[in-house]
C-alpha atoms as a PDB file:
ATOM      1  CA  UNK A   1     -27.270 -61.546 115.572  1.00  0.00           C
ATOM      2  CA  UNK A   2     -25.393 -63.831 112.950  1.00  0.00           C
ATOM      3  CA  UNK A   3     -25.954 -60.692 110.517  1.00  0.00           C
ATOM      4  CA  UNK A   4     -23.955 -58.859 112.885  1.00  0.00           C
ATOM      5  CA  UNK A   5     -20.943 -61.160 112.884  1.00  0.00           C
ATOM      6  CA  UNK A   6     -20.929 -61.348 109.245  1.00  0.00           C
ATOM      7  CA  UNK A   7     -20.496 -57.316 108.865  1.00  0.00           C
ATOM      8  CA  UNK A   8     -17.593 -57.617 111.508  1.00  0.00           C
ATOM      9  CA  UNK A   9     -15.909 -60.058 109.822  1.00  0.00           C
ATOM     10  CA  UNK A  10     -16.447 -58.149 106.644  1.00  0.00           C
ATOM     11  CA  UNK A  11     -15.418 -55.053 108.172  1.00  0.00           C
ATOM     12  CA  UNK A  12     -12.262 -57.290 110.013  1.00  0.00           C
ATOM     13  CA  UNK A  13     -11.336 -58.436 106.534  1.00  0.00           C
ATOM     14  CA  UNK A  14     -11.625 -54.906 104.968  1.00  0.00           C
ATOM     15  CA  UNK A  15      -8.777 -53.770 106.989  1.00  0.00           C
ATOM     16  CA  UNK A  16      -6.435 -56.696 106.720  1.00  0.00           C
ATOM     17  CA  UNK A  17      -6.185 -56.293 102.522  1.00  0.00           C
ATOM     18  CA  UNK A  18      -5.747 -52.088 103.385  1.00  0.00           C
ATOM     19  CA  UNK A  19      -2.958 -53.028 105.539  1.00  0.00           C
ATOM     20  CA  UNK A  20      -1.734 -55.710 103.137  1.00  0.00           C
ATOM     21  CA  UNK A  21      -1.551 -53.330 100.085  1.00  0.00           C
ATOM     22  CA  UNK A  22       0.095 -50.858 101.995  1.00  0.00           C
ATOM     23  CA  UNK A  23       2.609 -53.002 103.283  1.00  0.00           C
ATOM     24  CA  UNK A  24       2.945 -54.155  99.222  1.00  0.00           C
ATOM     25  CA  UNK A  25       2.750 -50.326  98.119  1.00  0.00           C
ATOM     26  CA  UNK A  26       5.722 -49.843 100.525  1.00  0.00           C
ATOM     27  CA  UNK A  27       7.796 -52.392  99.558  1.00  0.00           C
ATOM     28  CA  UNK A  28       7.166 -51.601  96.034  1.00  0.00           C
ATOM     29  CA  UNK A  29       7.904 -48.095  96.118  1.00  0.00           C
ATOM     30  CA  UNK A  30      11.519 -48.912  98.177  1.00  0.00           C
ATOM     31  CA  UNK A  31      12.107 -51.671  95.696  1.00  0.00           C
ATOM     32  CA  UNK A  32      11.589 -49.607  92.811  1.00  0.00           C
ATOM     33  CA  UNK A  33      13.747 -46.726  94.148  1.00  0.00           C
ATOM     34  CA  UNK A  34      16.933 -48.991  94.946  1.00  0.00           C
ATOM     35  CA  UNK A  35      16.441 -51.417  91.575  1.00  0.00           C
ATOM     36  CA  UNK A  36      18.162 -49.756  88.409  1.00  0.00           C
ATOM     37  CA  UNK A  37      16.837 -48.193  84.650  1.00  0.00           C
ATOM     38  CA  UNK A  38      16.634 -52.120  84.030  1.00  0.00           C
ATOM     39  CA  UNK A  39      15.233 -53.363  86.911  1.00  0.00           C
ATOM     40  CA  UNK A  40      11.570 -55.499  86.611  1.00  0.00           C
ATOM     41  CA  UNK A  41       9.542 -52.304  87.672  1.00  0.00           C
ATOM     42  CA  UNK A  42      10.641 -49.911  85.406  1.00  0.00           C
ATOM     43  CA  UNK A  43      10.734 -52.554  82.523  1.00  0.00           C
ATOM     44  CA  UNK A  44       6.942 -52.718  83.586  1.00  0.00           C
ATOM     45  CA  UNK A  45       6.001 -48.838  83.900  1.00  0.00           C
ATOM     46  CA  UNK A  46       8.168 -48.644  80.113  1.00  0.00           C
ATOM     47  CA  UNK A  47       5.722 -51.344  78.480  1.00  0.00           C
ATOM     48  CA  UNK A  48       2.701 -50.324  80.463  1.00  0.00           C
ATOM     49  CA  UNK A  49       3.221 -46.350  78.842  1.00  0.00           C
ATOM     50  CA  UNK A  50       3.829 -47.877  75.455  1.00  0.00           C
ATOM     51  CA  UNK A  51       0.322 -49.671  75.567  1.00  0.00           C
ATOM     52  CA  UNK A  52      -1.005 -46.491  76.886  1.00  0.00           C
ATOM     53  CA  UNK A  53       0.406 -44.108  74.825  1.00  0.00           C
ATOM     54  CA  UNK A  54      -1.861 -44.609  71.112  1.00  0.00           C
ATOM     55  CA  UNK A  55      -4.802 -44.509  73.846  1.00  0.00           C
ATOM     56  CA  UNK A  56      -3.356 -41.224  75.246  1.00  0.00           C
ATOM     57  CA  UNK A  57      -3.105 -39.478  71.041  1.00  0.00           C
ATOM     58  CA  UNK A  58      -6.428 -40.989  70.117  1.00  0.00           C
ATOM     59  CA  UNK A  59      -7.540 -39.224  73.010  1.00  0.00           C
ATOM     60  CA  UNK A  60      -6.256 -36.093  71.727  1.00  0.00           C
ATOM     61  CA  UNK A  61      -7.506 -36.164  68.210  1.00  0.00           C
ATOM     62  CA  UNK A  62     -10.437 -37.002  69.728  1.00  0.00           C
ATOM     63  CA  UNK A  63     -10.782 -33.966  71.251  1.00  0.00           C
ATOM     64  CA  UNK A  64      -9.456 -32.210  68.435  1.00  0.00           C
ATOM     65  CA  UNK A  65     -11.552 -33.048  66.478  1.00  0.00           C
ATOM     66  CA  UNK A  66     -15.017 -32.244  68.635  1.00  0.00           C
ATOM     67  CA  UNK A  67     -13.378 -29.079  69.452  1.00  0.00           C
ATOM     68  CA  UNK A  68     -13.416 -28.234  65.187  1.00  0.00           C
ATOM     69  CA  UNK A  69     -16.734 -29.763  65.236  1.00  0.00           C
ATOM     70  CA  UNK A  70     -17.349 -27.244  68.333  1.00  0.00           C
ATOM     71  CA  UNK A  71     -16.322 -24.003  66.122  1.00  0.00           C
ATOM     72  CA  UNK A  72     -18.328 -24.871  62.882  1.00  0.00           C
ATOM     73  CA  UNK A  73     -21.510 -25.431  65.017  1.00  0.00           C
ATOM     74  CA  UNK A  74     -20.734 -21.941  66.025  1.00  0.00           C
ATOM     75  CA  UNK A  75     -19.574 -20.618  62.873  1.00  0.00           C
ATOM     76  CA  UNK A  76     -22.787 -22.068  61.657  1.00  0.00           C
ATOM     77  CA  UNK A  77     -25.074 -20.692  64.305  1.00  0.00           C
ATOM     78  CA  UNK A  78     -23.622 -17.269  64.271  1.00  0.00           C
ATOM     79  CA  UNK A  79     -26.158 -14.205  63.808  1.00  0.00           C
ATOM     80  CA  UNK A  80     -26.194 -12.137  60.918  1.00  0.00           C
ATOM     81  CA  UNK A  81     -24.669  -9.450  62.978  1.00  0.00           C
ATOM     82  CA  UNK A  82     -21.418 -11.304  63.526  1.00  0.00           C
ATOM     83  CA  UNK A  83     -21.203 -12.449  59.918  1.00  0.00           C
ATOM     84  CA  UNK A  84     -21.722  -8.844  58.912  1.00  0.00           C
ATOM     85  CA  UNK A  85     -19.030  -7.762  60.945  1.00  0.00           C
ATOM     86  CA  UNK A  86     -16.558 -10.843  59.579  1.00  0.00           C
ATOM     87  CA  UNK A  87     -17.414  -9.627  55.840  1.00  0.00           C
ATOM     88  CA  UNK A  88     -16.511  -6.098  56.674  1.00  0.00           C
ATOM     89  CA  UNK A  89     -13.599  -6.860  58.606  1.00  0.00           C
ATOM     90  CA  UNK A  90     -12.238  -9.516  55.566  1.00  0.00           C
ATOM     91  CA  UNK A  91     -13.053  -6.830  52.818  1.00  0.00           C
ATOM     92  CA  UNK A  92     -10.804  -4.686  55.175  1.00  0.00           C
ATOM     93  CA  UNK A  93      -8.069  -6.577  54.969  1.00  0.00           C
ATOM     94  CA  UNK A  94      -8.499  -6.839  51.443  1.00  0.00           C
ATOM     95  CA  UNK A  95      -8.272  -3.261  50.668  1.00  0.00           C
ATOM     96  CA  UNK A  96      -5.160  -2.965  53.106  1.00  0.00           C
ATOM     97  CA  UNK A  97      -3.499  -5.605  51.241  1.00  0.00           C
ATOM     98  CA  UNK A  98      -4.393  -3.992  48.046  1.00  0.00           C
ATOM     99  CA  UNK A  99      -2.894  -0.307  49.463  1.00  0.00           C
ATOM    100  CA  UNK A 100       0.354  -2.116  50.426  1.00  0.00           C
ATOM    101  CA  UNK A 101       1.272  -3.399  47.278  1.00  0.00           C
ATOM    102  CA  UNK A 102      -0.233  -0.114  44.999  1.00  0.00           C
ATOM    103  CA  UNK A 103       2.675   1.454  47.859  1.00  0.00           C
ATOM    104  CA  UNK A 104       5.060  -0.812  47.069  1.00  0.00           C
ATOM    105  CA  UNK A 105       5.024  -0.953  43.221  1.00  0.00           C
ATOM    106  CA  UNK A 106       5.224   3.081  43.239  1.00  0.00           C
ATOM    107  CA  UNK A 107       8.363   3.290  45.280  1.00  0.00           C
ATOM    108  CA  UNK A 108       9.591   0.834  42.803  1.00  0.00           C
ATOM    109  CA  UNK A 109       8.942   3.014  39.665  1.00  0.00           C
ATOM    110  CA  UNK A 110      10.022   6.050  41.649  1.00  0.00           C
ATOM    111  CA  UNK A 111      13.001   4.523  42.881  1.00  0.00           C
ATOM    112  CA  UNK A 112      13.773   3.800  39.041  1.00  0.00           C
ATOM    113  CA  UNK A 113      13.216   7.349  38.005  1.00  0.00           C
ATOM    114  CA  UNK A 114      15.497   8.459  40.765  1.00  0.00           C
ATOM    115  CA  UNK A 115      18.206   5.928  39.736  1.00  0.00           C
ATOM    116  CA  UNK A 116      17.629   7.712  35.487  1.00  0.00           C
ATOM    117  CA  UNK A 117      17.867  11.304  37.290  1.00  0.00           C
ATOM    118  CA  UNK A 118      20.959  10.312  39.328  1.00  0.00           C
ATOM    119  CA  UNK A 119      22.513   8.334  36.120  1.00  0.00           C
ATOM    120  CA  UNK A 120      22.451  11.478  33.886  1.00  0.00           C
ATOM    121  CA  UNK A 121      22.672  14.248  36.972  1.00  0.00           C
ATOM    122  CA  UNK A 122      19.418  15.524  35.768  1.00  0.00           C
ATOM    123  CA  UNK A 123      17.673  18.508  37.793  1.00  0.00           C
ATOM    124  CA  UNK A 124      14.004  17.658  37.257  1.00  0.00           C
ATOM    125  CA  UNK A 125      10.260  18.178  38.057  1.00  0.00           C
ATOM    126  CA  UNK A 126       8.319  14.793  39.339  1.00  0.00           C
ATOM    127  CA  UNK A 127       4.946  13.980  37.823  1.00  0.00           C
ATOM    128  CA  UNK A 128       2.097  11.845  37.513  1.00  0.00           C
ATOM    129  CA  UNK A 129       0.472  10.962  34.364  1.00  0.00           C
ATOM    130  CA  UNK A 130      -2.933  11.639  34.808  1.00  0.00           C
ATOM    131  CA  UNK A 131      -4.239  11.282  30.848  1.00  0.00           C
ATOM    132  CA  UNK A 132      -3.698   9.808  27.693  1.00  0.00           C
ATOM    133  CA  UNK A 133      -4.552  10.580  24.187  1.00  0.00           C
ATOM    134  CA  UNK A 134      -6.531   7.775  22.749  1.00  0.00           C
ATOM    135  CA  UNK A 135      -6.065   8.124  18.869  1.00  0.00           C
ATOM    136  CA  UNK A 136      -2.920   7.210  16.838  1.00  0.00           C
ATOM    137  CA  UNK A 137      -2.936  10.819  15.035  1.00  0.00           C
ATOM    138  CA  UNK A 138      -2.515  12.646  18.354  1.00  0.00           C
ATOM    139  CA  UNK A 139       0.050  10.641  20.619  1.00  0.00           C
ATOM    140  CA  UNK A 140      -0.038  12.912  23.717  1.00  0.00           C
ATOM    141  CA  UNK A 141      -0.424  12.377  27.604  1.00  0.00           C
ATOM    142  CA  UNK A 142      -1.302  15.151  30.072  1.00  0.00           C
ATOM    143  CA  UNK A 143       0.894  15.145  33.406  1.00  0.00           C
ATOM    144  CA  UNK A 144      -0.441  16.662  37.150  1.00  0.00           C
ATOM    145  CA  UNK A 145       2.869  19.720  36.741  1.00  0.00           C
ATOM    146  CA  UNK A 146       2.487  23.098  35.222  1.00  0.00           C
ATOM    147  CA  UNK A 147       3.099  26.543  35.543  1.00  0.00           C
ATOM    148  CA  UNK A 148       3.126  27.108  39.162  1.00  0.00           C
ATOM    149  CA  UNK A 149       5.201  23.834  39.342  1.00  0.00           C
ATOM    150  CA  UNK A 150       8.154  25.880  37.318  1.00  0.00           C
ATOM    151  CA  UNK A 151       7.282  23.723  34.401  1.00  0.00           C
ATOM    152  CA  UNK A 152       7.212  25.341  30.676  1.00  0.00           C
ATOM    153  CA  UNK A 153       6.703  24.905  27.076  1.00  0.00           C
ATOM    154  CA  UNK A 154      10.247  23.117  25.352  1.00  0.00           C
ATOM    155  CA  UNK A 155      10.759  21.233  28.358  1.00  0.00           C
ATOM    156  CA  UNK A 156      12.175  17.055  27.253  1.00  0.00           C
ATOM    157  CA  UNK A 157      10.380  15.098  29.773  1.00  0.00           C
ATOM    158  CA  UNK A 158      11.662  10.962  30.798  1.00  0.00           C
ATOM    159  CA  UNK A 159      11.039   8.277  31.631  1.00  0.00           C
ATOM    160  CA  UNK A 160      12.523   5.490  33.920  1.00  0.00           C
ATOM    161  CA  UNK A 161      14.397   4.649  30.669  1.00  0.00           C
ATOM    162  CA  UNK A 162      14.408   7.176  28.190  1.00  0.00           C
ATOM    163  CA  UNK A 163      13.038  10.035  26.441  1.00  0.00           C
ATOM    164  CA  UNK A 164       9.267  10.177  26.076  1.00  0.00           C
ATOM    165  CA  UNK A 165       8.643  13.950  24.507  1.00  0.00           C
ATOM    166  CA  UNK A 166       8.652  17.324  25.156  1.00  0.00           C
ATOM    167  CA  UNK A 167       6.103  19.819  26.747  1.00  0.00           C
ATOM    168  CA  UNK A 168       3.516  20.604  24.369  1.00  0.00           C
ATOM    169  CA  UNK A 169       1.661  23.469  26.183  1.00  0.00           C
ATOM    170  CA  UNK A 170       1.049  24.157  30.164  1.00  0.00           C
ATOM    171  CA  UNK A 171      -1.785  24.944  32.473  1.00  0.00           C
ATOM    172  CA  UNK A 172      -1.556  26.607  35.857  1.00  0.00           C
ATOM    173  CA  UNK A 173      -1.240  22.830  37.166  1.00  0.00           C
ATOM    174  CA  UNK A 174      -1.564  20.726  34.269  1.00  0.00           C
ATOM    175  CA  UNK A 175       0.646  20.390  31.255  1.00  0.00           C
ATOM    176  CA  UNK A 176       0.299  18.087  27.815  1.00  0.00           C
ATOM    177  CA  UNK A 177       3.289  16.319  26.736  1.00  0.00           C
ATOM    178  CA  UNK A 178       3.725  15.289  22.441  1.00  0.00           C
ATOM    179  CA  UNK A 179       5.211  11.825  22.492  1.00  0.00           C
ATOM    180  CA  UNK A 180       8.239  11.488  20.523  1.00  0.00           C
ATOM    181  CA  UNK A 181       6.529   8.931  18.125  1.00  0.00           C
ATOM    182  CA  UNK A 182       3.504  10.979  17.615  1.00  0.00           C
ATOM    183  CA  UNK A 183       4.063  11.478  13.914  1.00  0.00           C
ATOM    184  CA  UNK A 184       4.338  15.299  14.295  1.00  0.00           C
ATOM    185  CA  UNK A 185       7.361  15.263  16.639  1.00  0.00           C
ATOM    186  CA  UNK A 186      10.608  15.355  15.678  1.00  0.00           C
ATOM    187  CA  UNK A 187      13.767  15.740  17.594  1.00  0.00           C
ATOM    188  CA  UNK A 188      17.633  16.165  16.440  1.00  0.00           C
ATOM    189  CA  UNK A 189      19.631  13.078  17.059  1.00  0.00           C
ATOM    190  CA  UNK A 190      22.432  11.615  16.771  1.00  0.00           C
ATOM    191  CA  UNK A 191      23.826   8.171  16.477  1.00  0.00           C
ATOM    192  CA  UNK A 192      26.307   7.705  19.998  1.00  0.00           C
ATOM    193  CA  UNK A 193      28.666   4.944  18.579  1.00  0.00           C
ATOM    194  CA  UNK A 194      29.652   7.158  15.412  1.00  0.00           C
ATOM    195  CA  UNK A 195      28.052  10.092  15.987  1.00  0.00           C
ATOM    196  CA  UNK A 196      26.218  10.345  12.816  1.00  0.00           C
ATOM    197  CA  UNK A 197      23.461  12.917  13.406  1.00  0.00           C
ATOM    198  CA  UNK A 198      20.368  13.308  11.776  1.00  0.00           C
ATOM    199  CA  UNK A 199      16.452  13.944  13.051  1.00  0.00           C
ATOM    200  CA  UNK A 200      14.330  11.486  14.724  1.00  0.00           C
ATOM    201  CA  UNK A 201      11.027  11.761  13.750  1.00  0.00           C
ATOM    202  CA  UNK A 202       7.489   9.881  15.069  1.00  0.00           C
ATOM    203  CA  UNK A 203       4.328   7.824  12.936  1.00  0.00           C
ATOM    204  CA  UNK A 204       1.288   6.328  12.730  1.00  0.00           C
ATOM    205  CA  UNK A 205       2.647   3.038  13.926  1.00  0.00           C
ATOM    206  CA  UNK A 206       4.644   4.585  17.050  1.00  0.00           C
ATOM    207  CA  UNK A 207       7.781   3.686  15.871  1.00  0.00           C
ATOM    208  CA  UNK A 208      10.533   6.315  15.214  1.00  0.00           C
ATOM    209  CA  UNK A 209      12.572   6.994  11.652  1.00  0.00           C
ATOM    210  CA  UNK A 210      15.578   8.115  12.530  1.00  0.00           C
ATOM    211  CA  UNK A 211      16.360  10.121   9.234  1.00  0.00           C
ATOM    212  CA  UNK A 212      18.338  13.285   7.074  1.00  0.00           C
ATOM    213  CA  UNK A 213      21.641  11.169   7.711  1.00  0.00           C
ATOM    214  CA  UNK A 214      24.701  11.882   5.867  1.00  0.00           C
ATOM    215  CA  UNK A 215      25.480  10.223   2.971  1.00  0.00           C
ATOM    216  CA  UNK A 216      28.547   8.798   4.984  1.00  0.00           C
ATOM    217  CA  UNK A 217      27.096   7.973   8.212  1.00  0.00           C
ATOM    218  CA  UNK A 218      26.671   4.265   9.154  1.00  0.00           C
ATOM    219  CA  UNK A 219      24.257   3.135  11.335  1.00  0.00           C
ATOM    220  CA  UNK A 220      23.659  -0.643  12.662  1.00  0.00           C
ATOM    221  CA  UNK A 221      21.490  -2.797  14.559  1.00  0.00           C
ATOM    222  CA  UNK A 222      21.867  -2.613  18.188  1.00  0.00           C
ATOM    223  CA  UNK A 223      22.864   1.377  18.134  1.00  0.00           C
ATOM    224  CA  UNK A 224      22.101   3.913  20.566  1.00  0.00           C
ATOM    225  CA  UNK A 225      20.642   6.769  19.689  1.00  0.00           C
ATOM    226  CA  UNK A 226      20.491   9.614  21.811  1.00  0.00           C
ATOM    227  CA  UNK A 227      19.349  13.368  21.677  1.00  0.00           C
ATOM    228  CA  UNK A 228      22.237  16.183  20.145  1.00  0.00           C
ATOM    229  CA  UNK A 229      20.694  18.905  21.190  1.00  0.00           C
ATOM    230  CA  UNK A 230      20.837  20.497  18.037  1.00  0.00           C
ATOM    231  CA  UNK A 231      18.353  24.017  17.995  1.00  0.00           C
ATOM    232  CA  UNK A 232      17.345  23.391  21.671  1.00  0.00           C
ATOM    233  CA  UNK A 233      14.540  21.529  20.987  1.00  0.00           C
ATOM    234  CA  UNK A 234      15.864  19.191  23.118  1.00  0.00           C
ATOM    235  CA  UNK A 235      17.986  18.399  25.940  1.00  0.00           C
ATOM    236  CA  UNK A 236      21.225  16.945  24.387  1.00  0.00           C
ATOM    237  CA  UNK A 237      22.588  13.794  25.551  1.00  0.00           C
ATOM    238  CA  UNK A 238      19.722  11.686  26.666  1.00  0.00           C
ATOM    239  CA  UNK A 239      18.917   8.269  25.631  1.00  0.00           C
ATOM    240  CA  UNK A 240      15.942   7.553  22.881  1.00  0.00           C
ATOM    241  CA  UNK A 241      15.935   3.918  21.805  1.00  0.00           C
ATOM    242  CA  UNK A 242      18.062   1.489  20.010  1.00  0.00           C
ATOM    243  CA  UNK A 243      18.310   0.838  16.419  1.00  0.00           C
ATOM    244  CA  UNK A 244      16.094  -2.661  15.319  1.00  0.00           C
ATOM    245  CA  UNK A 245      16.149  -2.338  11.367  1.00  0.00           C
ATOM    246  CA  UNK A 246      18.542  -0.933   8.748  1.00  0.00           C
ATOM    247  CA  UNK A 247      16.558  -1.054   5.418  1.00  0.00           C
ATOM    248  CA  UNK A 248      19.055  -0.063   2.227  1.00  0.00           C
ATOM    249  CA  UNK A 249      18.030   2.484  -0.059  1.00  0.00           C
ATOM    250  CA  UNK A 250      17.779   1.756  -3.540  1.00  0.00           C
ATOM    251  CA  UNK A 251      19.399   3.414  -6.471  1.00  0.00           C
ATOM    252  CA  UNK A 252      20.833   6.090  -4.346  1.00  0.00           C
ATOM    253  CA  UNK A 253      18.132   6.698  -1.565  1.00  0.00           C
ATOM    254  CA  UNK A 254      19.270   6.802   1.784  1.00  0.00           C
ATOM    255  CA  UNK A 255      18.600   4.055   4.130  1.00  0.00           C
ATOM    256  CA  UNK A 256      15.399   3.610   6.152  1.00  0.00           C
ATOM    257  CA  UNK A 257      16.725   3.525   9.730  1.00  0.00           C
ATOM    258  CA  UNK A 258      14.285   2.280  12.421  1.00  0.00           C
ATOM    259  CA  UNK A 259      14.647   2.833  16.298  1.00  0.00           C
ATOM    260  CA  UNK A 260      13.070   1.251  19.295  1.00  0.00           C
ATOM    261  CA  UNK A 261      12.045   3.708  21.451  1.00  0.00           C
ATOM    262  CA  UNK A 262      13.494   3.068  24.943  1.00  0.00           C
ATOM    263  CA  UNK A 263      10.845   4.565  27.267  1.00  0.00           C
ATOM    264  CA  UNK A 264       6.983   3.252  26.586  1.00  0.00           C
ATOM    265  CA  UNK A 265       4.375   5.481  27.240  1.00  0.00           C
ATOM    266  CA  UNK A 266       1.279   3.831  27.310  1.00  0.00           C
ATOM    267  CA  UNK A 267       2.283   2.432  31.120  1.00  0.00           C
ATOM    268  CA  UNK A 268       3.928   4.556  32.810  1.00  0.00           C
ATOM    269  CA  UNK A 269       2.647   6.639  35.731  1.00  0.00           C
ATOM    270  CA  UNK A 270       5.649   8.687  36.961  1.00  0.00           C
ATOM    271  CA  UNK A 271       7.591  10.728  34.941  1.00  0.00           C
ATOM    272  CA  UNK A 272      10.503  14.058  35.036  1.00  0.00           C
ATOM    273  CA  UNK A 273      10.478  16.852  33.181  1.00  0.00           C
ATOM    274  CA  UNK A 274      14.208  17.818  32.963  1.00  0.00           C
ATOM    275  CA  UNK A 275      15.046  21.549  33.972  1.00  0.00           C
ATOM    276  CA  UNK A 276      18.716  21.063  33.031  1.00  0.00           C
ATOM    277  CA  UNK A 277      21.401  18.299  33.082  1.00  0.00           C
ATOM    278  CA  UNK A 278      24.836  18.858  34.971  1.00  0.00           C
ATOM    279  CA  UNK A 279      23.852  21.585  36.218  1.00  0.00           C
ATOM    280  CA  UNK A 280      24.669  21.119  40.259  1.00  0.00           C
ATOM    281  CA  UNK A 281      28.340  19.211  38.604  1.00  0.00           C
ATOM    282  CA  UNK A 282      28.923  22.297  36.890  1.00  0.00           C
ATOM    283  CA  UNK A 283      27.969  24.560  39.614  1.00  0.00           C
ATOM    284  CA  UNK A 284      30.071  22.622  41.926  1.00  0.00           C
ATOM    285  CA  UNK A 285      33.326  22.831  39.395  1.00  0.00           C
ATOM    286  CA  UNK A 286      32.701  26.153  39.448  1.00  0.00           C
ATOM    287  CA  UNK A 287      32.373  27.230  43.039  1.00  0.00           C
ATOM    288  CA  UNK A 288      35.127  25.183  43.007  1.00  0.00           C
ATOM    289  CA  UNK A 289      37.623  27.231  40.671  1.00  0.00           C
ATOM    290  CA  UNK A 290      36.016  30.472  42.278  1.00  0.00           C
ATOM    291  CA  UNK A 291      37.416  29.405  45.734  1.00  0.00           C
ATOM    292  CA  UNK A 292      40.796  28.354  44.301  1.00  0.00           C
ATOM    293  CA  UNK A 293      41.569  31.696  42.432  1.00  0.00           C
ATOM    294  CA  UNK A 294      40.665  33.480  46.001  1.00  0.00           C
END
């Protein structure tokens, strides 16, 4: 029986400190809505989320970090099968990555060639280098253009820069271009600053002698040299190289003059063989004069 009374007055005493912490909660709540930023409660919730808050982002790295430890446990406990497939995938990627920049270095180099055509109004045949000679006696490359291309024998072929030779002999869908320093070429010259002409001919070392100069031609360092045209060996007008050494003849010799050849063979992978130069200009002028005499 006195166990009884004891859980009523438990159970009596229960419900008084509900109703006096609602009654608290209330007055709280309405004293916290009508006090201001600075008022005693809201200086209290302020310090009481600044004590709270490191809690709160060690929390968070906490979880970061089991959610890393998380993935490497998987990473590490993933079957051969999913591995295999990650490989493939990366090696993928790595081959796409490799595609897009073999893409973008070509449109470079053809964008160059296209700026040389547009620079000297050249009407030309595109082509890729697809050999090289490998001996200093026979300084050749073969290009992926030939007959059926409207390429023939004579023809100068360029670079992104300059002139690299003429057209040696042609397939059905081949040709084989002679380098202009290949020490059996030779092509007639001319110096453009004075225009001294003479015959610029290739060697063993691959640089070209620029040579049979008249007595009274002058020819200095840091000249351009570019083709005359001269017996139609080659297209006239086109640039070769620049001129690096003047060597004086003695007792009456003419001088040794040495030129830089401006377009280098050994890396390039695009190049035009020139069908004509001026020719749409010229066509143009003349449609031109046609119209105005009708």
């Amino acid at each position: 029986m006195a166990l009884h009374r004891q859980n009523n007055a438990g159970g009596f005493a229960s419900r008084i400190l509900l109703v006096v912490l609602l009654v608290v909660s209330i007055v709280l709540v309405t004293v916290y809505s009508r006090e201001g930023e600075s008022g005693p409660l809201h200086t209290a919730q302020a310090v009481a989320g600044d004590v709270v808050a490191p809690l709160s982002l060690a929390g968070a790295y906490v979880q970061s970090g089991t959610e890393q430890a998380q993935d490497a446990v998987a990473d590490a406990t993933a079957d051969e099968d999913t591995l295999s497939a990650l490989r493939e995938s990366n090696q993928q990627l790595r081959a796409l990555v490799a595609q897009t920049e073999e893409y973008r270095q070509e449109a470079a180099r053809l964008q160059e060639l296209l700026d040389m055509t547009d620079r000297f109004n050249i009407d030309g045949i595109s082509a890729r280098v697809v050999g090289r000679s490998a001996t200093a006696w026979n300084q050749t490359i073969s290009i992926d253009a030939g007959r059926e291309d409207g390429v023939e024998a004579g023809m100068t072929v360029m670079g992104s820069t300059g002139v690299l030779g003429q057209v040696a002999s042609v397939g059905a869908t081949t040709s084989e271009v002679r380098l202009l320093t290949d020490s059996q070429s030779g092509a007639a010259a001319m110096v453009q600053s004075s225009r001294a002409e003479g015959i610029v001919r290739g060697s063993l070392e691959g640089l070209l002698y620029l040579e049979d100069l008249d007595e009274e031609a002058q020819a200095a360092v840091g000249d351009v040299v570019v083709t005359s045209g001269l017996g139609g060996s080659y297209t006239s007008g086109l640039i070769i190289g620049t001129v690096v050494r003047v060597d004086e003849g003695e007792g009456g010799s003419p001088a040794t003059v040495v030129v830089s050849p401006n377009a280098d063979a050994s890396s390039l992978e695009e190049v035009t063989v020139v069908r004509s130069v001026g020719a749409s200009s010229t066509t143009d002028e003349s449609s031109t004069e046609g119209g105005g005499e009708q």
